[in-house]
Each structure stands twice: as structure tokens, then as C-alpha cells.
N, C-alpha and C. Protein backbone atom coordinates (compact mmCIF):
# COMPACT_ATOMS: atom_id res chain seq x y z
N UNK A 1 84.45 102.68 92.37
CA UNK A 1 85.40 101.88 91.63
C UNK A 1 85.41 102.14 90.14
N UNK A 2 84.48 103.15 90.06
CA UNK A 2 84.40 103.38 88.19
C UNK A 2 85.66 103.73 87.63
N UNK A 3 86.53 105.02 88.15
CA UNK A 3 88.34 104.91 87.63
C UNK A 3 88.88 103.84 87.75
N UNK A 4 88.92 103.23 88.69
CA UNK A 4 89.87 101.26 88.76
C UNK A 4 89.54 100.67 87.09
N UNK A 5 87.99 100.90 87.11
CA UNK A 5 87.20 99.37 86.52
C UNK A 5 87.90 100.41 84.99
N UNK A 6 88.01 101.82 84.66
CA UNK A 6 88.66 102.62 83.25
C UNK A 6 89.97 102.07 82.97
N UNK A 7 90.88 101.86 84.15
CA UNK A 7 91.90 101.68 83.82
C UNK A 7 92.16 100.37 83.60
N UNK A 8 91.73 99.51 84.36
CA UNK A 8 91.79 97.89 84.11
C UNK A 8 91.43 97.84 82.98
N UNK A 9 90.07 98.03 82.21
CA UNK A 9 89.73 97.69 80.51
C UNK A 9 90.51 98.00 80.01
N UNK A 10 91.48 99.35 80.33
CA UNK A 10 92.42 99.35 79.38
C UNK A 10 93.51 98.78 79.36
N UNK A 11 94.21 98.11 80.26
CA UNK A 11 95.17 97.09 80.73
C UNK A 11 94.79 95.84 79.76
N UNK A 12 93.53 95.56 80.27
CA UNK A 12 93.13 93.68 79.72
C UNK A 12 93.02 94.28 77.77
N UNK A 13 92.12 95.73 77.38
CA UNK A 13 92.80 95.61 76.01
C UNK A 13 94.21 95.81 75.47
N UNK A 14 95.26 96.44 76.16
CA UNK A 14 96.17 96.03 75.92
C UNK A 14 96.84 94.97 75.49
N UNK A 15 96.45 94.32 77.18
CA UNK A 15 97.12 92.95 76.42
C UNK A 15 96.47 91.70 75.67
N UNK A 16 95.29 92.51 75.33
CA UNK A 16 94.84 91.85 73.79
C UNK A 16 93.61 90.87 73.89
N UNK A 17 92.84 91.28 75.09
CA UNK A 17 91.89 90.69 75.62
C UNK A 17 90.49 91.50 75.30
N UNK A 18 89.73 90.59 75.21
CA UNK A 18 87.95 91.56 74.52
C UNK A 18 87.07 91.43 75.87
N UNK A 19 87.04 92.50 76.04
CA UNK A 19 86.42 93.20 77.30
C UNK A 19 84.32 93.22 77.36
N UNK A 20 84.30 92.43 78.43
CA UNK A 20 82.69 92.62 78.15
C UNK A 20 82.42 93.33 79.45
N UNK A 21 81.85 94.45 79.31
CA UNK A 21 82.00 95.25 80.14
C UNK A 21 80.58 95.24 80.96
N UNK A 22 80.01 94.65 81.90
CA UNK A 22 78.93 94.21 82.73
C UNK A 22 78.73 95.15 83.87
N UNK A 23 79.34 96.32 84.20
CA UNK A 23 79.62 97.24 85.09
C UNK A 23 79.01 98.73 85.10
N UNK A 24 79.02 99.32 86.26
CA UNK A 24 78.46 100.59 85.93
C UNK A 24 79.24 101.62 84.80
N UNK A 25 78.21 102.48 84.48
CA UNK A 25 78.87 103.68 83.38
C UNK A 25 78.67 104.96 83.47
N UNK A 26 79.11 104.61 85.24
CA UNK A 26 79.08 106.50 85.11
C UNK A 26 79.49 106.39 86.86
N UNK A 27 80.14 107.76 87.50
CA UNK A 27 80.47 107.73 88.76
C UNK A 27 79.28 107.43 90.28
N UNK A 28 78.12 107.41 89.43
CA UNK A 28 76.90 107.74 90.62
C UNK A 28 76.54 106.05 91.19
N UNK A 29 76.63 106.24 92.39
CA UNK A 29 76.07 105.48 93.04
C UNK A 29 74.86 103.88 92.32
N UNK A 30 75.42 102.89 92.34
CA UNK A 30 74.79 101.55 91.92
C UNK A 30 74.37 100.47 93.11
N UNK A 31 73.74 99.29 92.64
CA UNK A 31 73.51 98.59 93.66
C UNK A 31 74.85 97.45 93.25
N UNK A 32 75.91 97.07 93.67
CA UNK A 32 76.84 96.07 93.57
C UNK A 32 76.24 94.75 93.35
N UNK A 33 75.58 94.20 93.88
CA UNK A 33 74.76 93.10 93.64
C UNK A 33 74.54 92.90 92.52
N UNK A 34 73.92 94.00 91.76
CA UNK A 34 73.00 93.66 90.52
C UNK A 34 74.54 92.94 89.98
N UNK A 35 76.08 94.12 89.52
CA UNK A 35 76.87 93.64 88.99
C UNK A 35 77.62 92.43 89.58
N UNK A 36 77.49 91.81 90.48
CA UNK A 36 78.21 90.14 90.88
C UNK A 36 77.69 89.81 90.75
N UNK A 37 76.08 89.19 90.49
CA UNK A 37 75.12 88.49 89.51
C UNK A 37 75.47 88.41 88.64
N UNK A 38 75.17 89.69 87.74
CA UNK A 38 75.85 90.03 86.11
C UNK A 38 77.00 88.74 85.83
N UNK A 39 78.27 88.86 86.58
CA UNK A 39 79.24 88.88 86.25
C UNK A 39 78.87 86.82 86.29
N UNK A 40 78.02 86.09 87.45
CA UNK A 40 78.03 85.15 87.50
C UNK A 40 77.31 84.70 86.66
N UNK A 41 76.21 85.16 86.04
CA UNK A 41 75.62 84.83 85.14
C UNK A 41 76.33 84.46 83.49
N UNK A 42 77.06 85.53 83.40
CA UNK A 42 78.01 85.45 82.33
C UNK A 42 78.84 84.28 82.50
N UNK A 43 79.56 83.73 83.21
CA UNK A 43 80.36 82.76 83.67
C UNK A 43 79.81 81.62 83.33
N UNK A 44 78.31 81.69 84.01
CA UNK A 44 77.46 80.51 83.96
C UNK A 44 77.25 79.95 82.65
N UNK A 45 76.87 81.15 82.04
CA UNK A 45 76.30 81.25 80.51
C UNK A 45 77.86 80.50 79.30
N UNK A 46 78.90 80.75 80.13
CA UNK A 46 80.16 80.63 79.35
C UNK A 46 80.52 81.87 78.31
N UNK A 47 80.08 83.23 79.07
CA UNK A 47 80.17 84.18 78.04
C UNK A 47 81.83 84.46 78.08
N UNK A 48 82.04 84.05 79.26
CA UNK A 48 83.42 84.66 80.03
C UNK A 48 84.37 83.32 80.62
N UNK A 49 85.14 83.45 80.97
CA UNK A 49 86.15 82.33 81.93
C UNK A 49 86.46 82.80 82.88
N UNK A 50 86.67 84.20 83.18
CA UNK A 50 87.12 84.98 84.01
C UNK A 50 86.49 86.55 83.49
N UNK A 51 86.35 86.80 85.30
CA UNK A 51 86.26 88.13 85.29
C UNK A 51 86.94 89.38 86.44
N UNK A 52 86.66 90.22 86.10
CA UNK A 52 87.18 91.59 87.14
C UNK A 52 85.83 92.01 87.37
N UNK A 53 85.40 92.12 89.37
CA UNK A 53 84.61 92.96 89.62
C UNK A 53 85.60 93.78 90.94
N UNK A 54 84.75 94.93 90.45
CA UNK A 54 84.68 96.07 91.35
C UNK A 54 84.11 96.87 92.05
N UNK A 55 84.37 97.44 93.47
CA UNK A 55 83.23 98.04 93.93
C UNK A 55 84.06 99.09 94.78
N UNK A 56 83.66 99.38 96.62
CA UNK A 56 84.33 100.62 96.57
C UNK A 56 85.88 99.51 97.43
N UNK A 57 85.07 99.03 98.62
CA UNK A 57 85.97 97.89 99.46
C UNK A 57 86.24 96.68 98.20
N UNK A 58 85.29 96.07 97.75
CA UNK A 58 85.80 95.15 96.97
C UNK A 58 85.25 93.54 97.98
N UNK A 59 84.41 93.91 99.25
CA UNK A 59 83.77 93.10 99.74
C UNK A 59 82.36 92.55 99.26
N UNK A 60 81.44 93.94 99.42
CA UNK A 60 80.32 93.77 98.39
C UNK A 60 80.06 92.37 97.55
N UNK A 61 80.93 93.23 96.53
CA UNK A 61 80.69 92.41 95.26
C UNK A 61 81.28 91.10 95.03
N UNK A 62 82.35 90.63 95.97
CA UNK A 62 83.03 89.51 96.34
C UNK A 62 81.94 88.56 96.96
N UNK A 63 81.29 89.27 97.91
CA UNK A 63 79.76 88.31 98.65
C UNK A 63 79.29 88.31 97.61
N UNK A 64 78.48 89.03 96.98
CA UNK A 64 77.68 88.67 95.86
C UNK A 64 78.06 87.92 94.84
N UNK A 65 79.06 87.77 93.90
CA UNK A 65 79.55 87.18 92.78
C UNK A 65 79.45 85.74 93.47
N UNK A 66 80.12 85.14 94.44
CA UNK A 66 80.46 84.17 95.44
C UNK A 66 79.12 83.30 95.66
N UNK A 67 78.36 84.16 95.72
CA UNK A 67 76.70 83.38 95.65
C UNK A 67 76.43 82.11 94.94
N UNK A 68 76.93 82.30 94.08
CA UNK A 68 76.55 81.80 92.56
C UNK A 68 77.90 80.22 92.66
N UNK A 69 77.09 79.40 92.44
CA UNK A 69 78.30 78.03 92.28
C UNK A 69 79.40 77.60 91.16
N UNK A 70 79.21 78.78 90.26
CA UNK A 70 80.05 78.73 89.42
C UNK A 70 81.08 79.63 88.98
N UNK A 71 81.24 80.74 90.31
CA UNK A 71 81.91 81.66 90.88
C UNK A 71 82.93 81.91 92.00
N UNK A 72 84.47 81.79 91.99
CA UNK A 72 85.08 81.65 92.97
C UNK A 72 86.32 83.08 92.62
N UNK A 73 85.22 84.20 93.73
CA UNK A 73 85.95 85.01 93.32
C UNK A 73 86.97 85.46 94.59
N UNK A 74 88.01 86.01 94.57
CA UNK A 74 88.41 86.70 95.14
C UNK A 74 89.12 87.72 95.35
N UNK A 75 89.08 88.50 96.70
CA UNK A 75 89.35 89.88 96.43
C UNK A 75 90.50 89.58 97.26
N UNK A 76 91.48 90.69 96.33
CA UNK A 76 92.58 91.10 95.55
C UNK A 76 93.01 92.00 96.51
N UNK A 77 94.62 92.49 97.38
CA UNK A 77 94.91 93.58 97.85
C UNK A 77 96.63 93.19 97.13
N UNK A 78 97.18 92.53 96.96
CA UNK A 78 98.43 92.19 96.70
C UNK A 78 99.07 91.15 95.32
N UNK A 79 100.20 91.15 95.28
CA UNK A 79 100.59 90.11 93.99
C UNK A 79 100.79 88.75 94.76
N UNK A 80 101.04 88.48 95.98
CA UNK A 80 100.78 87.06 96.87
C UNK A 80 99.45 86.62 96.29
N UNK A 81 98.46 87.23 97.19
CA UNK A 81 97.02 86.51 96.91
C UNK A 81 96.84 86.49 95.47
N UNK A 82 97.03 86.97 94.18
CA UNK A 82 96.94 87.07 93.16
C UNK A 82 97.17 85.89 92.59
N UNK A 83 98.37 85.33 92.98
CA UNK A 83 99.12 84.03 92.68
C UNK A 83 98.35 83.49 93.47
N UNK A 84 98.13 82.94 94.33
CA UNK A 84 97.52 82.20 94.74
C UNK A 84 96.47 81.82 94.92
N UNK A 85 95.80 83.19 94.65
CA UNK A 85 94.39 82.73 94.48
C UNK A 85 93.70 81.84 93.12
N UNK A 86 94.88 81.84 92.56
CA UNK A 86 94.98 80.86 90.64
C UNK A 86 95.61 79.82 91.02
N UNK A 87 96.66 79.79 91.47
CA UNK A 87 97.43 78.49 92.00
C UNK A 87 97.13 77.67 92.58
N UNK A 88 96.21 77.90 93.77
CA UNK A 88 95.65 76.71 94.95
C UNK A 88 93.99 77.10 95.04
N UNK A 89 93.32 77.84 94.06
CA UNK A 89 91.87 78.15 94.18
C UNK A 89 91.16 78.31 93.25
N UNK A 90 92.17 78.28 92.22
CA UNK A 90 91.43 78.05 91.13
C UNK A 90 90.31 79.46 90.74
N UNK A 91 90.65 80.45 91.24
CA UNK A 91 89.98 81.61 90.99
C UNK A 91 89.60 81.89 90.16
N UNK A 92 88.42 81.92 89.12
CA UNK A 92 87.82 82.40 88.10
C UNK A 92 87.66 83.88 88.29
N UNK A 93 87.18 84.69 88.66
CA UNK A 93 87.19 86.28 89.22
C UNK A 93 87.81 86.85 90.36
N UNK A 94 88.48 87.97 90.03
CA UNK A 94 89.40 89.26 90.79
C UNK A 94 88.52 89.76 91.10
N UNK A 95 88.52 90.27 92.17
CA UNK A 95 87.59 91.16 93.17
C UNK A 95 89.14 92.42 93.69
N UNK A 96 88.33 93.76 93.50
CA UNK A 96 89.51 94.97 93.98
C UNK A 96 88.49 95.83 94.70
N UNK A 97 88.67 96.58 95.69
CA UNK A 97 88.54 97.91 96.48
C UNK A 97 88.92 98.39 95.58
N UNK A 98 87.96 99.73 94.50
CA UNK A 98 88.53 101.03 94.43
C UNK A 98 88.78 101.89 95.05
N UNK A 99 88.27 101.80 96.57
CA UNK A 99 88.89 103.27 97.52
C UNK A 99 90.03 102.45 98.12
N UNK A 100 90.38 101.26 97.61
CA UNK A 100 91.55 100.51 98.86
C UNK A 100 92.72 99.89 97.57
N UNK A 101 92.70 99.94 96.65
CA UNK A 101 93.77 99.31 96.31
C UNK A 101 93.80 100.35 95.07
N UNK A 102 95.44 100.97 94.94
CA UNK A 102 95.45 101.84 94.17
C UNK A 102 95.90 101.42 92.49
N UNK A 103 95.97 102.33 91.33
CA UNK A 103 95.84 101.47 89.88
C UNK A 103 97.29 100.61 89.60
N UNK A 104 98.47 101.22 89.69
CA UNK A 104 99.73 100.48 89.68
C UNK A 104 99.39 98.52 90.28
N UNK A 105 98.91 99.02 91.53
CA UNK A 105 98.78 97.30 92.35
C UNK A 105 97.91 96.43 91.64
N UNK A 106 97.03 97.14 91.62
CA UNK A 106 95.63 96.56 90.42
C UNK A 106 95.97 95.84 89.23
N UNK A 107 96.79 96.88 88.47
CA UNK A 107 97.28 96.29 87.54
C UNK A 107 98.44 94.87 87.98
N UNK A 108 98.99 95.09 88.43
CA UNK A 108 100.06 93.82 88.77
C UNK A 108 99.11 92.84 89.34
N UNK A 109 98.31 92.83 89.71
CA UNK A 109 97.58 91.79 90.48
C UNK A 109 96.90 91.22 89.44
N UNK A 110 96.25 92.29 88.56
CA UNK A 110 95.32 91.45 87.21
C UNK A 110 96.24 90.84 86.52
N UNK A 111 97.14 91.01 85.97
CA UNK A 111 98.80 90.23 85.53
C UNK A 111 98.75 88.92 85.71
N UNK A 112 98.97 89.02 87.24
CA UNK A 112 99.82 87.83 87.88
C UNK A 112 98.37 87.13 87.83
N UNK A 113 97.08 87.34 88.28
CA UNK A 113 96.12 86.63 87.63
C UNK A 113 95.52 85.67 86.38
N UNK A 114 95.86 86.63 85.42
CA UNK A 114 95.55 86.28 84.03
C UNK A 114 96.27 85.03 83.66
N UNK A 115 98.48 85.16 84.28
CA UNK A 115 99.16 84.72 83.83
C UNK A 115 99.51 83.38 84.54
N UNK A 116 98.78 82.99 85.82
CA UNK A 116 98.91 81.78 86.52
C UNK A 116 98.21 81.17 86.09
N UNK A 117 98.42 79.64 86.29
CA UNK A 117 97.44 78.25 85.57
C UNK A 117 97.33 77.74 87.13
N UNK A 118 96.43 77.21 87.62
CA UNK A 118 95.76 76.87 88.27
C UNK A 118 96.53 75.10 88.67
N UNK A 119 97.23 74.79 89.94
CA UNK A 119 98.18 73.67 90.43
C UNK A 119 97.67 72.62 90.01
N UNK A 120 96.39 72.10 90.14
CA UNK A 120 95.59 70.89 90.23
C UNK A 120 95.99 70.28 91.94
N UNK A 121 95.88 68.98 91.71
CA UNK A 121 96.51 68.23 92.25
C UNK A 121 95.57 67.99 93.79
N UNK A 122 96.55 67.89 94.82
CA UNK A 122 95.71 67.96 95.99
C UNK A 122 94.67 69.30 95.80
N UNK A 123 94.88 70.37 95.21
CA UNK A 123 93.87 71.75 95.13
C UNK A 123 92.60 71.68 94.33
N UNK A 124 92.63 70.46 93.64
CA UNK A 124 91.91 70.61 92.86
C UNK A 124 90.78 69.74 93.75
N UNK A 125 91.14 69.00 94.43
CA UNK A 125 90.01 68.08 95.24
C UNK A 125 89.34 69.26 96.12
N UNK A 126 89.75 69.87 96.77
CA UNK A 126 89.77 71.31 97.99
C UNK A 126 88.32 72.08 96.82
N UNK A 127 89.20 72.61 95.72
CA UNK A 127 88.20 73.41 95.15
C UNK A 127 86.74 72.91 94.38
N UNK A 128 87.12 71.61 94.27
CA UNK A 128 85.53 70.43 93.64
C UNK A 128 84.37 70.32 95.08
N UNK A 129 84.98 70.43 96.37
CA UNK A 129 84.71 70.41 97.01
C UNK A 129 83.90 72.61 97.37
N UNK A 130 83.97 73.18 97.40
CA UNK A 130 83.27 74.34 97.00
C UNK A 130 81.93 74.49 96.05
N UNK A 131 82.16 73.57 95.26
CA UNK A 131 80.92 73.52 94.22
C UNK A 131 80.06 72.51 94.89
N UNK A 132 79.88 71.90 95.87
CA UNK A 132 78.83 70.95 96.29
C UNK A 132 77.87 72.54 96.92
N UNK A 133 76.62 72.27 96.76
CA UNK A 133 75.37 73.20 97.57
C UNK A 133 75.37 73.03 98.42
N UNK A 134 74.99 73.77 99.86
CA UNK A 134 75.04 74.16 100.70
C UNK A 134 73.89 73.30 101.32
């Protein structure tokens, strides 16, 4: 997912966003875990509000980030779930397949992400309900 995760930083600096980049830096083989920790920790910490992880499926790191109770991430194949995963879930992190979702979609999906506000309402009871421990 290292080309996805090049082109997305440059998308989110585009549109004028400061990139903390918690991810691998280089094409060779990582453990995904370590980075959906990373990414929840940051969240936790309030370094971030949102984030983009990536891996090759985009499952991985979706289990892992997801761990964490202050993490509701999800992975991303379309501009439907994109919206909706902000609209009725309140999604704090995008999760993408770099061998499954190509950069054009990626980009529209981080978009429609960034640019949805989250319904409340009946959704918001649904998603308060996620943060109770297991």
C-alpha cells in the first residue's frame, strides 16, 4: 500500500491538510499491526481526529486499528460506503486495499470522507453504543 498511502498525502496536502505520517517508508514488507496501533494511539492521544490506514487488502489494518475504543475505522472500496460510513458511523478512520482499490477511487472516497459531517440522531445512540468494552 506504500504508492496508495504517496498519493493520498498528496491529495490531503493539497487540500490543505498537515499530514502526520505514522506509516511505513519504504516498499518492503511491515507488520500492519504495529501501524493500526500507531494510528489509534494518535487518536487517543488527540494528535489526530481522523485518519487514513493502509495495507495490501485493507483488512489487516482495519482489525487492528478497530481494537482500540477510540477507533471506528472503516474500510473503504467505494463513494457509497464513504458517505456513509461518516453519515450513520461516525467513522473517524478510512481503511483502503492497496492491491484492491485503485488511486482515482481512493481519492474520491477520501473526499467524500473528509467532506461528510456525521447525522447524529438515532446514529448517534447506535455508535455510543460501540464504545462500551466488551
Amino acid at each position: 500500500g506504500y504508492d496508495l498511502k504517496t498519493e493520498l498525502k498528496d491529495v490531503l496536502s493539497e487540500l490543505g491538510y498537515d499530514v502526520l505520517d505514522l506509516g511505513a517508508d519504504s516498499h518492503e514488507s511491515v507488520d500492519y499491526p504495529d501501524f493500526g496501533y500507531a494510528m489509534a494511539g494518535a487518536i487517543k492521544a488527540g494528535k489526530v481526529l481522523r485518519g487514513v490506514l493502509i495495507c495490501g487488502s485493507g483488512i489487516g489494518i482495519s482489525i487492528a486499528a478497530n481494537r482500540h475504543l477510540e477507533v471506528r475505522a472503516a474500510l473503504i472500496h467505494d463513494a457509497y460506503g464513504a458517505r456513509m460510513c461518516r453519515l450513520h458511523n461516525d467513522a473517524n478512520v478510512i481503511a483502503f486495499g492497496g492491491r484492491v482499490i485503485g488511486p482515482d477511487i481512493a481519492r474520491d472516497c477520501l473526499e467524500i470522507f473528509l467532506d461528510t459531517d456525521f447525522e447524529g440522531g438515532r446514529h448517534a445512540r447506535r455508535v455510543d453504543k460501540l464504545s462500551i468494552p466488551g
